[in-house]
C-alpha atoms as a PDB file:
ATOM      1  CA  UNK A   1       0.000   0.000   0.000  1.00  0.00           C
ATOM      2  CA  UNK A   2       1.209   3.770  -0.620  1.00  0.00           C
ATOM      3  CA  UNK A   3       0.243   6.456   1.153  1.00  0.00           C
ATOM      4  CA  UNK A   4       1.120   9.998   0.895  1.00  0.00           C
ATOM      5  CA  UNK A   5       2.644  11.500   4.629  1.00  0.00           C
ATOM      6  CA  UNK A   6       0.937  15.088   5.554  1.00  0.00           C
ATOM      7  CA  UNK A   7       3.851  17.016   2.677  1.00  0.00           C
ATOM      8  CA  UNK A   8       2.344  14.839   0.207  1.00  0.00           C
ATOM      9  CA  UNK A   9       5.467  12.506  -0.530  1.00  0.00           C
ATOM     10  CA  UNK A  10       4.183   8.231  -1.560  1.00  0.00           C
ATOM     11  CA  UNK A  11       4.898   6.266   0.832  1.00  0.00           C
ATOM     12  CA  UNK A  12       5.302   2.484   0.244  1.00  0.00           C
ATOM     13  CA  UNK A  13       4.116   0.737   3.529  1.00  0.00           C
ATOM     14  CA  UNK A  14       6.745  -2.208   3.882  1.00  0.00           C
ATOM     15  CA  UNK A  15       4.701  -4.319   6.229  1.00  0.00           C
ATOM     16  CA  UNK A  16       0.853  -3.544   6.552  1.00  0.00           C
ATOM     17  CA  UNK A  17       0.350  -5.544   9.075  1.00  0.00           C
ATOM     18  CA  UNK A  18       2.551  -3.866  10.961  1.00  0.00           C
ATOM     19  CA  UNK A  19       1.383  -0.578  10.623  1.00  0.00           C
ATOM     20  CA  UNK A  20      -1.858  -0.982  11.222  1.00  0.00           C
ATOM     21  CA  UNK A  21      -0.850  -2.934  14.368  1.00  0.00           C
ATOM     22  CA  UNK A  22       1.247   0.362  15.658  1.00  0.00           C
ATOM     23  CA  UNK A  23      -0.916   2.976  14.438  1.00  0.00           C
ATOM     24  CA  UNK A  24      -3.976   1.138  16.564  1.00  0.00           C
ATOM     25  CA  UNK A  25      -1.770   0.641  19.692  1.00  0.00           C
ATOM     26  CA  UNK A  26      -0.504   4.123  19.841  1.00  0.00           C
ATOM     27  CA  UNK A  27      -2.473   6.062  17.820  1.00  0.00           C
ATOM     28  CA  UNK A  28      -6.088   5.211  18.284  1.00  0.00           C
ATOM     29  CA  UNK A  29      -7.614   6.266  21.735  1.00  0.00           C
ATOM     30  CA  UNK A  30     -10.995   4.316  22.691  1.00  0.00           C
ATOM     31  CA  UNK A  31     -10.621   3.155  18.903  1.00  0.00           C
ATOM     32  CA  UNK A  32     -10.556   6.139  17.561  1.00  0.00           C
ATOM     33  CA  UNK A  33      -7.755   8.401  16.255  1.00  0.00           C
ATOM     34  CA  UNK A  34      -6.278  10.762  17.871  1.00  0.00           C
ATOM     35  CA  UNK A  35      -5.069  13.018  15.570  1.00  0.00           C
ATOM     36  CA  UNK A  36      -1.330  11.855  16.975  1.00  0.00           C
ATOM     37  CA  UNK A  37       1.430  12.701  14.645  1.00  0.00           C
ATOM     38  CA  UNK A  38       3.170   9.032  12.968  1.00  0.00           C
ATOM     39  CA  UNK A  39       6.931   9.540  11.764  1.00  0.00           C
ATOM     40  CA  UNK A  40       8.404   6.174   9.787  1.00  0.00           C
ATOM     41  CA  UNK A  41      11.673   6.318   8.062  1.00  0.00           C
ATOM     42  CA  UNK A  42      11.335  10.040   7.833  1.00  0.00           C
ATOM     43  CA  UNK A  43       7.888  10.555   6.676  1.00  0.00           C
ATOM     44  CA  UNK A  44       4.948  11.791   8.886  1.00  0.00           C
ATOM     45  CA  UNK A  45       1.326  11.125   8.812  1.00  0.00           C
ATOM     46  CA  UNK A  46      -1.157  12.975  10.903  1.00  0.00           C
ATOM     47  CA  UNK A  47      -3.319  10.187  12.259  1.00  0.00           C
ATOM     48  CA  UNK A  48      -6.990  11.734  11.988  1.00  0.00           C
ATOM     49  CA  UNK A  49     -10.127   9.818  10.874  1.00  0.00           C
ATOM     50  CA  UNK A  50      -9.467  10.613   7.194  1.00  0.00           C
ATOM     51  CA  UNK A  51      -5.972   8.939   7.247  1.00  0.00           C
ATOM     52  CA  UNK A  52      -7.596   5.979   9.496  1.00  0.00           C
ATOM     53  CA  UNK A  53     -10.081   5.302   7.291  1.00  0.00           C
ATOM     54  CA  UNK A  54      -7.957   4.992   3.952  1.00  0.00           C
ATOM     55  CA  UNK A  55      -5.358   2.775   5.761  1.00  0.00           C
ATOM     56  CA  UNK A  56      -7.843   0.406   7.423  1.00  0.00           C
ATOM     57  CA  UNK A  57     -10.687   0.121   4.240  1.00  0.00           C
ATOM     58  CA  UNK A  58      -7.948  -2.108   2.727  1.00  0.00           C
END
């Protein structure tokens, strides 16, 4: 999966599972996001509904 981080750069997500596994541990409060800021390998995503929405519909 490619996203783009919040400069609009693609990033290629290298293990999905992964990802979505982090970004729900520390990212997510009561299940929902919390608008937490997500730096990997130098790109950052702002984790807001939008951005949780497009990574977990896959």
């Amino acid at each position: 999966m490619i996203i783009n981080d919040i400069y609009g750069k693609p990033y290629k997500i290298k293990d999905l599972d992964n990802f979505k596994f982090h970004i729900k541990k520390f990212h997510t409060s009561n299940g929902m996001p919390d608008n937490s800021l997500h730096e990997e390998d130098g790109f950052y995503f702002r984790v807001d509904k939008n951005f949780y929405n497009k990574l977990f519909e896959e």
